[in-house]
PDB file of N, CA and C in Angstrom:
ATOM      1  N   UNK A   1     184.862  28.719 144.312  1.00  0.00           N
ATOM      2  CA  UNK A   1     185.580  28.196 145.459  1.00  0.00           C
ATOM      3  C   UNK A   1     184.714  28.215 146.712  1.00  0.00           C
ATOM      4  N   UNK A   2     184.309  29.375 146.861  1.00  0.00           N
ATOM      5  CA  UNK A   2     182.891  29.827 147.757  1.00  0.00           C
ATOM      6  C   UNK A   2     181.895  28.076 148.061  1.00  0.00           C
ATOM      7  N   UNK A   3     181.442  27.748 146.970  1.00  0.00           N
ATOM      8  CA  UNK A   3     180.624  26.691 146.759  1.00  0.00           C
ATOM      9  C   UNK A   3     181.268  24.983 147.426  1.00  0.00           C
ATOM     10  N   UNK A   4     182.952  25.113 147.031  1.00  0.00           N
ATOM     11  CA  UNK A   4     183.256  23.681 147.180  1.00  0.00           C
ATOM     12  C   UNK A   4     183.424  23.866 148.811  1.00  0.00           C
ATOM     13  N   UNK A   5     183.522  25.088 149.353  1.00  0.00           N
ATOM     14  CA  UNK A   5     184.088  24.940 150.746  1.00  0.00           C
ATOM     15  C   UNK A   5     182.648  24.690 151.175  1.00  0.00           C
ATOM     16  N   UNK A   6     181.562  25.371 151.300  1.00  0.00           N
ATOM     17  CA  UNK A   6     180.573  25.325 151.781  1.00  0.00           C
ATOM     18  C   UNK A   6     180.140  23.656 151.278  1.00  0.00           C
ATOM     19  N   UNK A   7     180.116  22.969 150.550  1.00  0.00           N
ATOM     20  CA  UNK A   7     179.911  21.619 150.132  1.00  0.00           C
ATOM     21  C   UNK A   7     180.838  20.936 150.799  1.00  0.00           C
ATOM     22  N   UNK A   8     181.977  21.384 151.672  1.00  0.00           N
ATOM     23  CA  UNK A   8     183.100  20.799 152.144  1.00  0.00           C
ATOM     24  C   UNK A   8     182.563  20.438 153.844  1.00  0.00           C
ATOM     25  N   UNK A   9     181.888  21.776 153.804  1.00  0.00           N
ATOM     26  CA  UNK A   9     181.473  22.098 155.499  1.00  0.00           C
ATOM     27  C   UNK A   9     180.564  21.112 155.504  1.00  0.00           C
ATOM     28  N   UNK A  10     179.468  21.392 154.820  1.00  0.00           N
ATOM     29  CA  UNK A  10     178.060  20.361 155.147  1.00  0.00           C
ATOM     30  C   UNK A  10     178.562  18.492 154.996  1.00  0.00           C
ATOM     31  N   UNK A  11     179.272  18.302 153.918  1.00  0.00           N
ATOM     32  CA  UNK A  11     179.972  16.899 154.198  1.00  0.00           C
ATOM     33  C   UNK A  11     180.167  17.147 155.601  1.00  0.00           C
ATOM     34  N   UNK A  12     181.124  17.252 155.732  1.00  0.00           N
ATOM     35  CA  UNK A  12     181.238  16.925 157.213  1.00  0.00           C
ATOM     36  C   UNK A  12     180.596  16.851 158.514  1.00  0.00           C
ATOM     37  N   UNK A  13     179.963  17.657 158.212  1.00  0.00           N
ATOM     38  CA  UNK A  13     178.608  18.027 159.354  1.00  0.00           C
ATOM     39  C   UNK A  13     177.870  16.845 159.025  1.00  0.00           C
ATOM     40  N   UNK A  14     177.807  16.243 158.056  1.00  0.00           N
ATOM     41  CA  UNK A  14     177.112  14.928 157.720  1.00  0.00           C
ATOM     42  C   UNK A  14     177.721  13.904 158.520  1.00  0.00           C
ATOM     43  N   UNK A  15     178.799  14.040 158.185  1.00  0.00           N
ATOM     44  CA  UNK A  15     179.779  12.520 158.283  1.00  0.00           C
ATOM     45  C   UNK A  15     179.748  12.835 159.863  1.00  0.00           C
ATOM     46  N   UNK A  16     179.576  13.761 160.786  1.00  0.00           N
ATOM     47  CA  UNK A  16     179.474  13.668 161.853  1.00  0.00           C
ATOM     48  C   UNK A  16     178.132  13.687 162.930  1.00  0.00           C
ATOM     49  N   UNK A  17     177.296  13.814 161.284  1.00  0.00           N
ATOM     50  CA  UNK A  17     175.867  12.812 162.413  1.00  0.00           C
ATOM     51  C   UNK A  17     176.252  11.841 162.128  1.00  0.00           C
ATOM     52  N   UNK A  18     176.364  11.367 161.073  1.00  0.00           N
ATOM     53  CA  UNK A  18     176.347   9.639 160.745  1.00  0.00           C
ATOM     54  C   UNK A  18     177.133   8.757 161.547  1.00  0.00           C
ATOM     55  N   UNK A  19     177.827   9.380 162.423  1.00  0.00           N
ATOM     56  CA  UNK A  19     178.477   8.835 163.438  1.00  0.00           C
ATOM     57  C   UNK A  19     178.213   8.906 164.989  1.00  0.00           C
ATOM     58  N   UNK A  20     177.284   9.567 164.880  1.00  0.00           N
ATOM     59  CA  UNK A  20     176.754  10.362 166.537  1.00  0.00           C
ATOM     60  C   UNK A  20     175.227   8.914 166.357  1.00  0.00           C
ATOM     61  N   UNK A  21     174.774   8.866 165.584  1.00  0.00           N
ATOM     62  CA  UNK A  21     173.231   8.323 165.462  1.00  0.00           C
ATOM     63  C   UNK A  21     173.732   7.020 164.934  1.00  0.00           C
ATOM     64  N   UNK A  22     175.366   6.231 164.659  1.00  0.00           N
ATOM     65  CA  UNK A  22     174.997   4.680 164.361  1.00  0.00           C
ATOM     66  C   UNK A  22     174.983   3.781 165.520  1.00  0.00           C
ATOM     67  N   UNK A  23     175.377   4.256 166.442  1.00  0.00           N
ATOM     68  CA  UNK A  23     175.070   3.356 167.672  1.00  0.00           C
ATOM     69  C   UNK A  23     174.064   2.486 168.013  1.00  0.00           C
ATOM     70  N   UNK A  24     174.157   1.910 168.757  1.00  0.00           N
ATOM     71  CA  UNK A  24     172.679   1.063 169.361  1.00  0.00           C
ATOM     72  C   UNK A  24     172.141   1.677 170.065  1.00  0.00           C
ATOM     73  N   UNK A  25     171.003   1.339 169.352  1.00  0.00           N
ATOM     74  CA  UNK A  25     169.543   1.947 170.046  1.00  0.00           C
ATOM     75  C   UNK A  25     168.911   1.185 171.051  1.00  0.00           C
ATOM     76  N   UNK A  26     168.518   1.480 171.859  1.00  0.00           N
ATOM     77  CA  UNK A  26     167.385   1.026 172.967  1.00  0.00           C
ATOM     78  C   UNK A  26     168.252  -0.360 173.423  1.00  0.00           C
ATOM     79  N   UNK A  27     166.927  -1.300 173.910  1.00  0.00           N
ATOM     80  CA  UNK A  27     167.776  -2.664 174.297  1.00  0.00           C
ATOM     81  C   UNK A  27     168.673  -3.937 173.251  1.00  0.00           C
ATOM     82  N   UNK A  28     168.931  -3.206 172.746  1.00  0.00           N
ATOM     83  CA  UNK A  28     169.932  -4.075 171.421  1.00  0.00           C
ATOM     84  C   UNK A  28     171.183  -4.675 172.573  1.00  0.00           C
ATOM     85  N   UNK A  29     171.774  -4.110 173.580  1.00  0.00           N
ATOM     86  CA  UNK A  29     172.736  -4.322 174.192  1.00  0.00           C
ATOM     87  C   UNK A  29     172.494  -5.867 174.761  1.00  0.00           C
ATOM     88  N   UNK A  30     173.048  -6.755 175.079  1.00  0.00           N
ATOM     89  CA  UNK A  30     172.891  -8.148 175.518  1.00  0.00           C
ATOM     90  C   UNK A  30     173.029  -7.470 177.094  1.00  0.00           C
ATOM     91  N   UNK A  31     172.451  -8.451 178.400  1.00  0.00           N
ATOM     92  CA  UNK A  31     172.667  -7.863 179.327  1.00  0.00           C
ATOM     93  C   UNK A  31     172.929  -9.320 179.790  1.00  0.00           C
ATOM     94  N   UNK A  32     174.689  -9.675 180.603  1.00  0.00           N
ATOM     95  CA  UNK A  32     175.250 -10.508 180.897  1.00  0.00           C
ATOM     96  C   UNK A  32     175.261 -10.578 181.993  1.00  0.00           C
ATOM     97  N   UNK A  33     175.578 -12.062 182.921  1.00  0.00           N
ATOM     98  CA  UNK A  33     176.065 -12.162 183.772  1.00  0.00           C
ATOM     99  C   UNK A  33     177.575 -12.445 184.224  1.00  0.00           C
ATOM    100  N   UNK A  34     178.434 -11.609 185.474  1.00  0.00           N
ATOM    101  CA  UNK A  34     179.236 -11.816 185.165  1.00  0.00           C
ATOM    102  C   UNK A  34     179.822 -11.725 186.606  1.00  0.00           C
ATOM    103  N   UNK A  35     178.697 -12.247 187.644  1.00  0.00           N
ATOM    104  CA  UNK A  35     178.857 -12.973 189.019  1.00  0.00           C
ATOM    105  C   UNK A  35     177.760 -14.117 189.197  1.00  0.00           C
ATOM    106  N   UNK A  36     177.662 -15.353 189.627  1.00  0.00           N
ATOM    107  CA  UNK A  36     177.050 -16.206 189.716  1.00  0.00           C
ATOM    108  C   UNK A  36     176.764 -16.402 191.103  1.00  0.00           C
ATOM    109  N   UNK A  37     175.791 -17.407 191.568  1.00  0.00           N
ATOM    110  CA  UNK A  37     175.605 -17.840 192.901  1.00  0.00           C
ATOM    111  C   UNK A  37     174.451 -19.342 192.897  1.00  0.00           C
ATOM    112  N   UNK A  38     174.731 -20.083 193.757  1.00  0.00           N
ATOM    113  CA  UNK A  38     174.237 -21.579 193.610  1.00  0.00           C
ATOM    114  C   UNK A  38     173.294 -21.393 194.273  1.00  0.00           C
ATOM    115  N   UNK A  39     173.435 -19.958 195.174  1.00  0.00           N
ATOM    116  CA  UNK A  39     172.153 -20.192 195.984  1.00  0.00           C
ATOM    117  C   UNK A  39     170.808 -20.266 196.004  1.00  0.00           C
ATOM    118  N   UNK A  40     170.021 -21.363 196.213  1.00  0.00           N
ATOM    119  CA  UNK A  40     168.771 -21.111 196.071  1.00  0.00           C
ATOM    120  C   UNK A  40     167.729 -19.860 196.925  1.00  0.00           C
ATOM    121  N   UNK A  41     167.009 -19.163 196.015  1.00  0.00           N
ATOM    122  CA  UNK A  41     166.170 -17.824 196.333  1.00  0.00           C
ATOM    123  C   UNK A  41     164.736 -18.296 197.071  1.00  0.00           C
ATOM    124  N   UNK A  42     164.067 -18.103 198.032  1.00  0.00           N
ATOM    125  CA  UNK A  42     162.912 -18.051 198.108  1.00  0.00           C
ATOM    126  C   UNK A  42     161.941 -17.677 197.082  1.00  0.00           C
ATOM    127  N   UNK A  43     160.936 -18.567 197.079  1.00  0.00           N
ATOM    128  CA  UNK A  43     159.839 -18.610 195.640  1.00  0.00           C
ATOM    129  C   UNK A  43     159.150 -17.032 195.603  1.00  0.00           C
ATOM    130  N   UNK A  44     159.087 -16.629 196.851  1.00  0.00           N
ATOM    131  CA  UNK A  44     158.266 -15.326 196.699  1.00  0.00           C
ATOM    132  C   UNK A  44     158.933 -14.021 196.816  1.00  0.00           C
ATOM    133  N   UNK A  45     160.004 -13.993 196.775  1.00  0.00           N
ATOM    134  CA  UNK A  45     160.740 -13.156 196.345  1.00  0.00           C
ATOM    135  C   UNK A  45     161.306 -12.965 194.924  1.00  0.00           C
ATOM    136  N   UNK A  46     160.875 -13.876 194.501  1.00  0.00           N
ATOM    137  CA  UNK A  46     161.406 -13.590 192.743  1.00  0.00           C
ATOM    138  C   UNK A  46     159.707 -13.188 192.037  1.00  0.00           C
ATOM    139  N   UNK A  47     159.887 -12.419 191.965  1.00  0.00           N
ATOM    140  CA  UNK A  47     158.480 -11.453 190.527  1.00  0.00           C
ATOM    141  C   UNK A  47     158.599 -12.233 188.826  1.00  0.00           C
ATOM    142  N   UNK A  48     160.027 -11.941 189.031  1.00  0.00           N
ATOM    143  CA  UNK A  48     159.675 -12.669 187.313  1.00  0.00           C
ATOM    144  C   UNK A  48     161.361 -13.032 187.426  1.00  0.00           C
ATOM    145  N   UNK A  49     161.449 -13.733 186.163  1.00  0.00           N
ATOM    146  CA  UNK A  49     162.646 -14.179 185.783  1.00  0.00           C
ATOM    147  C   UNK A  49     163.081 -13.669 184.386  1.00  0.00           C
ATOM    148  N   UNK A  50     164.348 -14.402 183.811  1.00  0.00           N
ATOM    149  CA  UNK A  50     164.288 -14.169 182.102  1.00  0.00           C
ATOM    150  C   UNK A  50     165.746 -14.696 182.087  1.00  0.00           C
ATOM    151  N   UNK A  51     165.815 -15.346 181.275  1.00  0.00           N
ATOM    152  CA  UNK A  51     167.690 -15.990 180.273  1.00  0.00           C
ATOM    153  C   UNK A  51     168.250 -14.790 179.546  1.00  0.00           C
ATOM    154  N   UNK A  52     169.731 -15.243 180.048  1.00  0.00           N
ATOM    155  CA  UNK A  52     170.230 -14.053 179.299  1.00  0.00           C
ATOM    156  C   UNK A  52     170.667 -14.441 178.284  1.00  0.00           C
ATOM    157  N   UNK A  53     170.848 -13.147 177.054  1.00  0.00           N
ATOM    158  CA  UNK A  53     171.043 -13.189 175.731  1.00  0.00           C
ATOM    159  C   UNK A  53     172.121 -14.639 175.335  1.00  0.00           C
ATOM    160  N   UNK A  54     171.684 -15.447 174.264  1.00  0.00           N
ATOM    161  CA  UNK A  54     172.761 -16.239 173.877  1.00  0.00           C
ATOM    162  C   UNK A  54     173.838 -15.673 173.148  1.00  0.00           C
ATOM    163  N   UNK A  55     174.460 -14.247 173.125  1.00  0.00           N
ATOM    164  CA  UNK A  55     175.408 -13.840 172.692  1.00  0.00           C
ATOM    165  C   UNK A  55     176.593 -13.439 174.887  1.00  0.00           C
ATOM    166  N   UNK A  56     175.970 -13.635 175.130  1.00  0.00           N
ATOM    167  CA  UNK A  56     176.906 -14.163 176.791  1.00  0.00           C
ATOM    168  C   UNK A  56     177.240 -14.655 176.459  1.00  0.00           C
ATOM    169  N   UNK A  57     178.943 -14.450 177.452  1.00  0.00           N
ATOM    170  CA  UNK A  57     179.769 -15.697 177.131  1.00  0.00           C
ATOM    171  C   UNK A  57     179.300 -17.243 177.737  1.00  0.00           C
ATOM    172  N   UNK A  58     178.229 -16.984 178.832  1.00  0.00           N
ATOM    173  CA  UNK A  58     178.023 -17.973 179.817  1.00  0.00           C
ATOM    174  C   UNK A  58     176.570 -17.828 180.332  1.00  0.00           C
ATOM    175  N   UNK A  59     175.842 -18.892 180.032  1.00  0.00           N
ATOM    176  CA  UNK A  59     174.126 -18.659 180.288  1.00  0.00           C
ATOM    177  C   UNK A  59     173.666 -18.740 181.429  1.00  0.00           C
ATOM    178  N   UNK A  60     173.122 -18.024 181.722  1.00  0.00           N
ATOM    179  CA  UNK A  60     172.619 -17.763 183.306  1.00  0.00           C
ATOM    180  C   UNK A  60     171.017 -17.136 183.390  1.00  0.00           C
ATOM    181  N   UNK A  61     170.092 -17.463 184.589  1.00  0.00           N
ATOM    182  CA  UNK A  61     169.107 -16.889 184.370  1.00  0.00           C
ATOM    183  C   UNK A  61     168.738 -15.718 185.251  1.00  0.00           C
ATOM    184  N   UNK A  62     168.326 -14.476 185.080  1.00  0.00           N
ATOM    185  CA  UNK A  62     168.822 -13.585 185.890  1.00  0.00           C
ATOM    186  C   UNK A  62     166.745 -13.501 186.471  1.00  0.00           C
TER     187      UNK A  62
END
């Protein structure tokens, strides 16, 4: 009995990494826009650009 509890404990202790570590890792997350503006920016104030993920509901370039 000793054996199934201790095999009982470590399951679980399993089943509760396997749930702590399935998340997303690093930049997997889409990063959306979800205020807009028409306004045009001065050229030298923008460093760089980039499109956001095609999983947005709405494409925008941030």
């Amino acid at each position: 009995m000793k054996v199934f509890a201790a095999l009982w404990a470590l399951l679980l202790i399993a089943a509760s990494f396997s749930q702590t570590f399935s998340g997303p890792v690093g930049s997997d997350l889409p990063i959306c826009c979800f205020k807009y503006s028409r306004q045009e920016l001065p050229r030298d104030l923008i460093w760089r650009h980039y499109s956001t993920s095609t999983s947005c509901p709405r494409p925008a370039v941030v």
